[in-house]
PDB file of N, CA and C in Angstrom:
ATOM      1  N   UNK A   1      26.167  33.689  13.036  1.00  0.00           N
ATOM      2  CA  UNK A   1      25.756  32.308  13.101  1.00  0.00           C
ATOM      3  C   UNK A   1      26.963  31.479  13.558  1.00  0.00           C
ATOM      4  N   UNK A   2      26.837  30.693  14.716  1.00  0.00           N
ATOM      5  CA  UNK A   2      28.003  29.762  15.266  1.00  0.00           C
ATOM      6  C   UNK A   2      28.090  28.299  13.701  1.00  0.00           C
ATOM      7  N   UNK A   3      29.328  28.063  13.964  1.00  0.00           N
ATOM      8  CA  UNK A   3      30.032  27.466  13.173  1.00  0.00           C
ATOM      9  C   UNK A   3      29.220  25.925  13.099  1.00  0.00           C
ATOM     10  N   UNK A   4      28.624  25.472  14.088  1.00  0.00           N
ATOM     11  CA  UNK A   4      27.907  24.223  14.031  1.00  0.00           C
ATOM     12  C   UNK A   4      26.292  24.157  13.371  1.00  0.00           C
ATOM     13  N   UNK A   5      25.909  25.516  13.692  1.00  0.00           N
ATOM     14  CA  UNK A   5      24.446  25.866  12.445  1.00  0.00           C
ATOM     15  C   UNK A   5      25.097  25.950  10.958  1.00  0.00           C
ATOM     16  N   UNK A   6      25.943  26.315  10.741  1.00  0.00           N
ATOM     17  CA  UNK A   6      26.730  27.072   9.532  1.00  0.00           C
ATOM     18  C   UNK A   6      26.907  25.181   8.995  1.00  0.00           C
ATOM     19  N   UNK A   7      27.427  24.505   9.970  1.00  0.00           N
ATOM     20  CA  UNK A   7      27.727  23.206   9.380  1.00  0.00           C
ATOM     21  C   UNK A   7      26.468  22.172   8.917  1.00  0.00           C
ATOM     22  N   UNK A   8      25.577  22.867   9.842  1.00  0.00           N
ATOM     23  CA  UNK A   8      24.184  21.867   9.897  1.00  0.00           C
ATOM     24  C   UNK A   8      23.426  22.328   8.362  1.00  0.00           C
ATOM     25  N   UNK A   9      23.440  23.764   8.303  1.00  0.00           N
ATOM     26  CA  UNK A   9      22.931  24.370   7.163  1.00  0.00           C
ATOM     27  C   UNK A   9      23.202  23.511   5.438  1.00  0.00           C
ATOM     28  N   UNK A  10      25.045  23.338   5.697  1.00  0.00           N
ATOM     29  CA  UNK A  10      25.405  23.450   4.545  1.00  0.00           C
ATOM     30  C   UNK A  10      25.377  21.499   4.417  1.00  0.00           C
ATOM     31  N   UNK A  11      24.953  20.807   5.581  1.00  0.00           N
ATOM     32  CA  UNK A  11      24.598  19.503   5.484  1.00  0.00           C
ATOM     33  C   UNK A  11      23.209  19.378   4.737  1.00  0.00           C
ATOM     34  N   UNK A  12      22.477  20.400   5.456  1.00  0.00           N
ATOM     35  CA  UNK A  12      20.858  20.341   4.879  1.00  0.00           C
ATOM     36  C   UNK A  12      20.813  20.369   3.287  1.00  0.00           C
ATOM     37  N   UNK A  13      21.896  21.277   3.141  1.00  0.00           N
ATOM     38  CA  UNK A  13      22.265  21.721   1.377  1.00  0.00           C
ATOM     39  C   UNK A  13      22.738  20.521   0.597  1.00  0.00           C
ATOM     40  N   UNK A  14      23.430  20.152   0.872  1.00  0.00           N
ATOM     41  CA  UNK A  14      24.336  18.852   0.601  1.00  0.00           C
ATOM     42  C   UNK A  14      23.007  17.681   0.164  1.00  0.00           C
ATOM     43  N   UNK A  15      22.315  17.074   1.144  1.00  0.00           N
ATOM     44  CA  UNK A  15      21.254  16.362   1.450  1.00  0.00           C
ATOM     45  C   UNK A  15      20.350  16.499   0.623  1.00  0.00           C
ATOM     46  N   UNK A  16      20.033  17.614   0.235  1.00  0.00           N
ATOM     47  CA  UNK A  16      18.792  18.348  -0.800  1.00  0.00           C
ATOM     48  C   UNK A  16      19.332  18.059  -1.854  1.00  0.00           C
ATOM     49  N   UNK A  17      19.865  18.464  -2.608  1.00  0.00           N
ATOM     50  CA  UNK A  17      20.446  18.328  -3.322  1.00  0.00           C
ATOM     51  C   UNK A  17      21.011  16.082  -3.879  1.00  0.00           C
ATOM     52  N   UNK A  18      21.386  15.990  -2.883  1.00  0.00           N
ATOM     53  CA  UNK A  18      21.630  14.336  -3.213  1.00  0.00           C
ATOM     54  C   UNK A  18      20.271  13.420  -3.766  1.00  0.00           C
ATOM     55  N   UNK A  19      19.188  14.172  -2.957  1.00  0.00           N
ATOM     56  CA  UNK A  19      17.684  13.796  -3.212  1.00  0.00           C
ATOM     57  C   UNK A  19      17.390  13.955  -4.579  1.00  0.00           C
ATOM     58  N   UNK A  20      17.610  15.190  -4.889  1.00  0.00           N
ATOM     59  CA  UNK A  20      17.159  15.885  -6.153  1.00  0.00           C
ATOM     60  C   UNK A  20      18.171  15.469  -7.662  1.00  0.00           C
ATOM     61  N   UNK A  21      19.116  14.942  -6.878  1.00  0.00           N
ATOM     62  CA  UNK A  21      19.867  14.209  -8.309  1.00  0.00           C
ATOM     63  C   UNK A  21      19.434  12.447  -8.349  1.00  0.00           C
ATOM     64  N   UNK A  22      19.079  11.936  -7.135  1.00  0.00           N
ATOM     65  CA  UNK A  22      18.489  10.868  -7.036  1.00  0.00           C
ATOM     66  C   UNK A  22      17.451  10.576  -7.947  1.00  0.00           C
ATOM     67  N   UNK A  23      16.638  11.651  -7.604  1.00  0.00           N
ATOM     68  CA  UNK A  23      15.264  11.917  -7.994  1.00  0.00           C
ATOM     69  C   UNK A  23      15.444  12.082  -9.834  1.00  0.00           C
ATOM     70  N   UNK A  24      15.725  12.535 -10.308  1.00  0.00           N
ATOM     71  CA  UNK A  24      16.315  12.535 -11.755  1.00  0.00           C
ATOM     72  C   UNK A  24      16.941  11.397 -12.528  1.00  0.00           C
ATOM     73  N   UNK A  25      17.573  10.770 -11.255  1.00  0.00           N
ATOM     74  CA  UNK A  25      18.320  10.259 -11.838  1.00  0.00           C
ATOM     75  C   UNK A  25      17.352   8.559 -12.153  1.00  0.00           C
ATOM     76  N   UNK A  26      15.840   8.788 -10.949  1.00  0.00           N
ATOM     77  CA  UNK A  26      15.336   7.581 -11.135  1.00  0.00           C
ATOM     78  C   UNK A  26      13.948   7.576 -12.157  1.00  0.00           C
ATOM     79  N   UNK A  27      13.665   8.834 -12.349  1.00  0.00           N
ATOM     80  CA  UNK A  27      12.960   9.065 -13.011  1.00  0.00           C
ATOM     81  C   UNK A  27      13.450   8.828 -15.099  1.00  0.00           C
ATOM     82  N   UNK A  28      14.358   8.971 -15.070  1.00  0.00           N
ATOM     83  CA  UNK A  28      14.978   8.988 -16.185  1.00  0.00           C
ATOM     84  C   UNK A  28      15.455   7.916 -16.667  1.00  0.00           C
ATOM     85  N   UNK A  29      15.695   6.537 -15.851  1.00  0.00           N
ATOM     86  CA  UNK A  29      16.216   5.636 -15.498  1.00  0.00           C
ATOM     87  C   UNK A  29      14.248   4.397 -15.889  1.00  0.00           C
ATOM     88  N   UNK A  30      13.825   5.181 -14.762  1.00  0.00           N
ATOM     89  CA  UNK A  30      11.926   4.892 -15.571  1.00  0.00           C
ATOM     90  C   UNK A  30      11.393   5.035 -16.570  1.00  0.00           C
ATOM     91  N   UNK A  31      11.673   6.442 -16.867  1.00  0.00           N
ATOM     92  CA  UNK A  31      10.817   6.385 -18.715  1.00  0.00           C
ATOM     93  C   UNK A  31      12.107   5.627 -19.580  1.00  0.00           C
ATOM     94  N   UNK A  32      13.247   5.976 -19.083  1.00  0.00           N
ATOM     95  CA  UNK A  32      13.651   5.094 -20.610  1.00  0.00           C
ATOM     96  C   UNK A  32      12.946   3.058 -20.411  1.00  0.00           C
ATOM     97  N   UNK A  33      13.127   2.862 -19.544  1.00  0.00           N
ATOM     98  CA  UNK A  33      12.794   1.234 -19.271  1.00  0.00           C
ATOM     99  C   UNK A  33      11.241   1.278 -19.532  1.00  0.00           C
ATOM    100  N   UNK A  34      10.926   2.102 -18.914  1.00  0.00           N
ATOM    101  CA  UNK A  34       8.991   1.891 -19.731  1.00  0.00           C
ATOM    102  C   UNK A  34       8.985   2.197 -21.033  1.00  0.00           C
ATOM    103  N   UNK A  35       9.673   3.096 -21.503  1.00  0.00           N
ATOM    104  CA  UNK A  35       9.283   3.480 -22.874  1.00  0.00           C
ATOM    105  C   UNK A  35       9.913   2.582 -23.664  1.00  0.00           C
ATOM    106  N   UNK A  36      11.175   1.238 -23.387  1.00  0.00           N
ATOM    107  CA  UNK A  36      11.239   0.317 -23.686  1.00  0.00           C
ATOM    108  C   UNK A  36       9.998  -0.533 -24.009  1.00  0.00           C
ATOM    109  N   UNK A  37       9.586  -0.965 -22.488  1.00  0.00           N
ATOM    110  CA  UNK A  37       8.463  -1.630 -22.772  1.00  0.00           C
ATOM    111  C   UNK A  37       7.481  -1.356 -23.534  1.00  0.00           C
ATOM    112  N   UNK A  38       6.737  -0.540 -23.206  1.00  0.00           N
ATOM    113  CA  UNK A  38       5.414   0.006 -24.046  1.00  0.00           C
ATOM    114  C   UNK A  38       5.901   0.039 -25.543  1.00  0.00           C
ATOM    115  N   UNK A  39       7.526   0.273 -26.060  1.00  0.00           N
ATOM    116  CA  UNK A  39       7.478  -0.062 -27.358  1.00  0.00           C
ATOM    117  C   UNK A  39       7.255  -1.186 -27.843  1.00  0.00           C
ATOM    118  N   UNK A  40       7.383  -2.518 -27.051  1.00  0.00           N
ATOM    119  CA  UNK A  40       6.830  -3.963 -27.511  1.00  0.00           C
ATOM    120  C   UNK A  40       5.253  -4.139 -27.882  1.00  0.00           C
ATOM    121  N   UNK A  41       4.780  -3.227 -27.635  1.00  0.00           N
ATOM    122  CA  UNK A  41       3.238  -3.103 -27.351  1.00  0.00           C
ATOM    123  C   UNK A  41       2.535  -2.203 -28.244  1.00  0.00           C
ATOM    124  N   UNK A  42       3.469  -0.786 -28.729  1.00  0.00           N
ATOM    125  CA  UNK A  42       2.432   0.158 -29.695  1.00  0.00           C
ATOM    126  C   UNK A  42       3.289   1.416 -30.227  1.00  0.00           C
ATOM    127  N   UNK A  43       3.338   2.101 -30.864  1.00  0.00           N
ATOM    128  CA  UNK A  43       4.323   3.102 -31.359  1.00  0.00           C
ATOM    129  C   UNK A  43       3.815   4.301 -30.865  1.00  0.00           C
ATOM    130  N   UNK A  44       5.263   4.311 -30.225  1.00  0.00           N
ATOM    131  CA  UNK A  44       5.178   5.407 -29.185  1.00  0.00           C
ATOM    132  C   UNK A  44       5.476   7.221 -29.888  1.00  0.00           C
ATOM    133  N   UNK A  45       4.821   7.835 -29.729  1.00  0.00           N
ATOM    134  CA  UNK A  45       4.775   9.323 -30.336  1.00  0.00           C
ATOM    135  C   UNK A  45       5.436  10.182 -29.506  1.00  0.00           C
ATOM    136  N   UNK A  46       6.447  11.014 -29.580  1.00  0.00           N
ATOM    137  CA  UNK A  46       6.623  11.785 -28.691  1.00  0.00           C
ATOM    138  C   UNK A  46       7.996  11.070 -27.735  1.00  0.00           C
ATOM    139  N   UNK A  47       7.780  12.112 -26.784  1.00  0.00           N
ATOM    140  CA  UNK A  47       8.790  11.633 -24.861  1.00  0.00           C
ATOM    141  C   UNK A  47       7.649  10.788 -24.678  1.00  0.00           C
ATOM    142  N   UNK A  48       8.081  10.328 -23.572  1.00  0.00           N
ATOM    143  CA  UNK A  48       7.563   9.709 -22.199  1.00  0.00           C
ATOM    144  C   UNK A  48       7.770  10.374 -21.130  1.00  0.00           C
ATOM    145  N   UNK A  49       7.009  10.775 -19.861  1.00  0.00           N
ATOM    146  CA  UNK A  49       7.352  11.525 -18.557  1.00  0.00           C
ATOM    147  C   UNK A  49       6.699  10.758 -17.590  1.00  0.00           C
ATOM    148  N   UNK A  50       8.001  10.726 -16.564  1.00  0.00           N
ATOM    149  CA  UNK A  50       7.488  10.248 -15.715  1.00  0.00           C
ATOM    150  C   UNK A  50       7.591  10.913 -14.095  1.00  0.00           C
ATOM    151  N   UNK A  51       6.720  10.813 -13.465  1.00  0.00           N
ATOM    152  CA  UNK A  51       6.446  11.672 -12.388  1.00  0.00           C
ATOM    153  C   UNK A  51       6.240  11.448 -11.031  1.00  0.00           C
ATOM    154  N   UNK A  52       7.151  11.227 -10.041  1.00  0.00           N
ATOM    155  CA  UNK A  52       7.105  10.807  -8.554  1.00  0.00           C
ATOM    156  C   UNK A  52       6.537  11.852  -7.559  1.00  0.00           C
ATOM    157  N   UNK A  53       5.182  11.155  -7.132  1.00  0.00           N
ATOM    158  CA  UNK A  53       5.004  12.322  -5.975  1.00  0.00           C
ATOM    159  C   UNK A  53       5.092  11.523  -4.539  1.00  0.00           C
ATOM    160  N   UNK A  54       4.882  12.309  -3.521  1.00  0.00           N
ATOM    161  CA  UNK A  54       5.094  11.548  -1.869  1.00  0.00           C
ATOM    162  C   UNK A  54       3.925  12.157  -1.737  1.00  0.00           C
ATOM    163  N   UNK A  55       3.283  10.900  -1.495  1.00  0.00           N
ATOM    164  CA  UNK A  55       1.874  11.453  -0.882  1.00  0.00           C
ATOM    165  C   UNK A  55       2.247  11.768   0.487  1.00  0.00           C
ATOM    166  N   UNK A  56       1.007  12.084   1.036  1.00  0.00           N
ATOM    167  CA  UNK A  56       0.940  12.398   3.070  1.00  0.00           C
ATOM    168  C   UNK A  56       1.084  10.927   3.483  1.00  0.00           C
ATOM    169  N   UNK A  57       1.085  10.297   3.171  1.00  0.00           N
ATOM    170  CA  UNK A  57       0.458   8.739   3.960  1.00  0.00           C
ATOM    171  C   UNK A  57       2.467   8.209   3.606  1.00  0.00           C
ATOM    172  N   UNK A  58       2.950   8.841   2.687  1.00  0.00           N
ATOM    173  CA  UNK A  58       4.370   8.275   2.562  1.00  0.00           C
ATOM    174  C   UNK A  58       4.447   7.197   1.241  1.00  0.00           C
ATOM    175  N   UNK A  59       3.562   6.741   0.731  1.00  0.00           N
ATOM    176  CA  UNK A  59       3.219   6.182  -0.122  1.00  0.00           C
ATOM    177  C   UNK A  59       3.831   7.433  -1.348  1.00  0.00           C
ATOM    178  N   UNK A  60       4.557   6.196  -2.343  1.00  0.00           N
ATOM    179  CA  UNK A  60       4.802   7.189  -4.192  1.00  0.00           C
ATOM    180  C   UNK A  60       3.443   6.812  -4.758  1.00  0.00           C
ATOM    181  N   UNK A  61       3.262   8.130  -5.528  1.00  0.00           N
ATOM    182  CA  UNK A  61       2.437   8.073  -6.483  1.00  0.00           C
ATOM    183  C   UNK A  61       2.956   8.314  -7.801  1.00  0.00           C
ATOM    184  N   UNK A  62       3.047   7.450  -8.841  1.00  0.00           N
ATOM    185  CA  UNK A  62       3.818   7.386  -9.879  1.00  0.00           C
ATOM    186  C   UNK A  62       3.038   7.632 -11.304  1.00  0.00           C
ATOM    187  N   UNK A  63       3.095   8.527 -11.897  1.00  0.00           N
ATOM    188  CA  UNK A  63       2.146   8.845 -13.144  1.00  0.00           C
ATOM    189  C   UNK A  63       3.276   9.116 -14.460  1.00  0.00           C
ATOM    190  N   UNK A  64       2.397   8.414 -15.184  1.00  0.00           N
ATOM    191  CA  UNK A  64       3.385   8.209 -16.213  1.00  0.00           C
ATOM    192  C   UNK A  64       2.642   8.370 -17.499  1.00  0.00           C
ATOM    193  N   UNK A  65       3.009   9.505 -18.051  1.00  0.00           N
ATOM    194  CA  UNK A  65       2.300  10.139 -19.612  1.00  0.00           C
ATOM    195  C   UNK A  65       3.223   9.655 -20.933  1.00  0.00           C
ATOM    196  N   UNK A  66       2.802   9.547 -21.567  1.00  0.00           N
ATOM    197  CA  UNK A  66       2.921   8.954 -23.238  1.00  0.00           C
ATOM    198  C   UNK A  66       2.229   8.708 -24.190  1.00  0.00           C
ATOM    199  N   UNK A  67       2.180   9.491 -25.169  1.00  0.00           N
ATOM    200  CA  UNK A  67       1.623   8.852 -26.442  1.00  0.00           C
ATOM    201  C   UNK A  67       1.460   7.854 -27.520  1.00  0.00           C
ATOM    202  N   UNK A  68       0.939   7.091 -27.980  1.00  0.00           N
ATOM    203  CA  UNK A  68       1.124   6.241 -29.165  1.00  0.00           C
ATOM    204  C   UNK A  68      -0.073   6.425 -30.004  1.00  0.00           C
ATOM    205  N   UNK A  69       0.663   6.381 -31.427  1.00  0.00           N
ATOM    206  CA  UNK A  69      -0.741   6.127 -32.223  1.00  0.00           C
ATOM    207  C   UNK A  69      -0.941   4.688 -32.673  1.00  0.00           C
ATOM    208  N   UNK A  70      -0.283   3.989 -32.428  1.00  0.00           N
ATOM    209  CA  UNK A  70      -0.196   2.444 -32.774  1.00  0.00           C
ATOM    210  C   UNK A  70      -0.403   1.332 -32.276  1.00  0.00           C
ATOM    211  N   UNK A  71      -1.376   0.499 -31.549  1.00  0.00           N
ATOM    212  CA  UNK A  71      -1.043  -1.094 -31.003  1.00  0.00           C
ATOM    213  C   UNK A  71      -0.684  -2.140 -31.776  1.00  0.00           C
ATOM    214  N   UNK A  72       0.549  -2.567 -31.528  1.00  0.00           N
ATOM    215  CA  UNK A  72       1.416  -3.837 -32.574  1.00  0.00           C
ATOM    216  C   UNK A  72       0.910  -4.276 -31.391  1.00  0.00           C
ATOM    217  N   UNK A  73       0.956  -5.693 -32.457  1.00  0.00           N
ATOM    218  CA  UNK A  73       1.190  -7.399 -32.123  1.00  0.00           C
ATOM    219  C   UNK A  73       2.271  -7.452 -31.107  1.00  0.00           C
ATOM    220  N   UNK A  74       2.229  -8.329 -29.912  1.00  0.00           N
ATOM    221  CA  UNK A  74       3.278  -8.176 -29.201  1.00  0.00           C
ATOM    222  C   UNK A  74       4.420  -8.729 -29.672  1.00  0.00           C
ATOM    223  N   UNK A  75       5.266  -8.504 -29.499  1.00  0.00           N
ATOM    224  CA  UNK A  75       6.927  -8.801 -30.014  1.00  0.00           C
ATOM    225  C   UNK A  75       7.376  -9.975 -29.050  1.00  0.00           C
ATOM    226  N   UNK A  76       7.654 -11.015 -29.473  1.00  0.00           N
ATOM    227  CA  UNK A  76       8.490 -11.955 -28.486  1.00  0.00           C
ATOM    228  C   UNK A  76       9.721 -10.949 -28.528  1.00  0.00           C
ATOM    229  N   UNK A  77      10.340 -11.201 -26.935  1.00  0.00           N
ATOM    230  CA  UNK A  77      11.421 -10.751 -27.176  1.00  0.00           C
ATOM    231  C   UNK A  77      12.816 -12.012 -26.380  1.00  0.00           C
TER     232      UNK A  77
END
């Protein structure tokens, strides 16, 4: 393999990777701030997960699971 595929390769690697810590890093960054919120609202059971997909159209589709067994009164905050 010439030295400029070898470079392109280990760019592709690099790149993947930057995505995939992105990707973690915004997802994690989401449930804690929702699971903020939704605690003003009801007692939350459990994690929270939250889940980014890329649709075909390029559009996120964002799904977001959590439990509560509780609806409180809302909290001024």
């Amino acid at each position: 393999m010439n030295e400029s595929k070898q470079m392109a390769k280990r760019l592709k690697k690099v790149l993947l990777q930057d995505k995939i810590i992105a990707y973690e890093g915004l997802t994690k960054a989401l449930e804690s701030d929702v699971k903020l919120l939704l605690g003003y609202y009801m007692t939350i059971v459990g994690d929270l997960h939250v889940n980014i997909d890329v649709l075909d159209s390029g559009e996120y589709q964002i799904n977001i699971s959590v439990k509560a067994n509780n609806i409180n009164a809302p909290q001024v905050v």
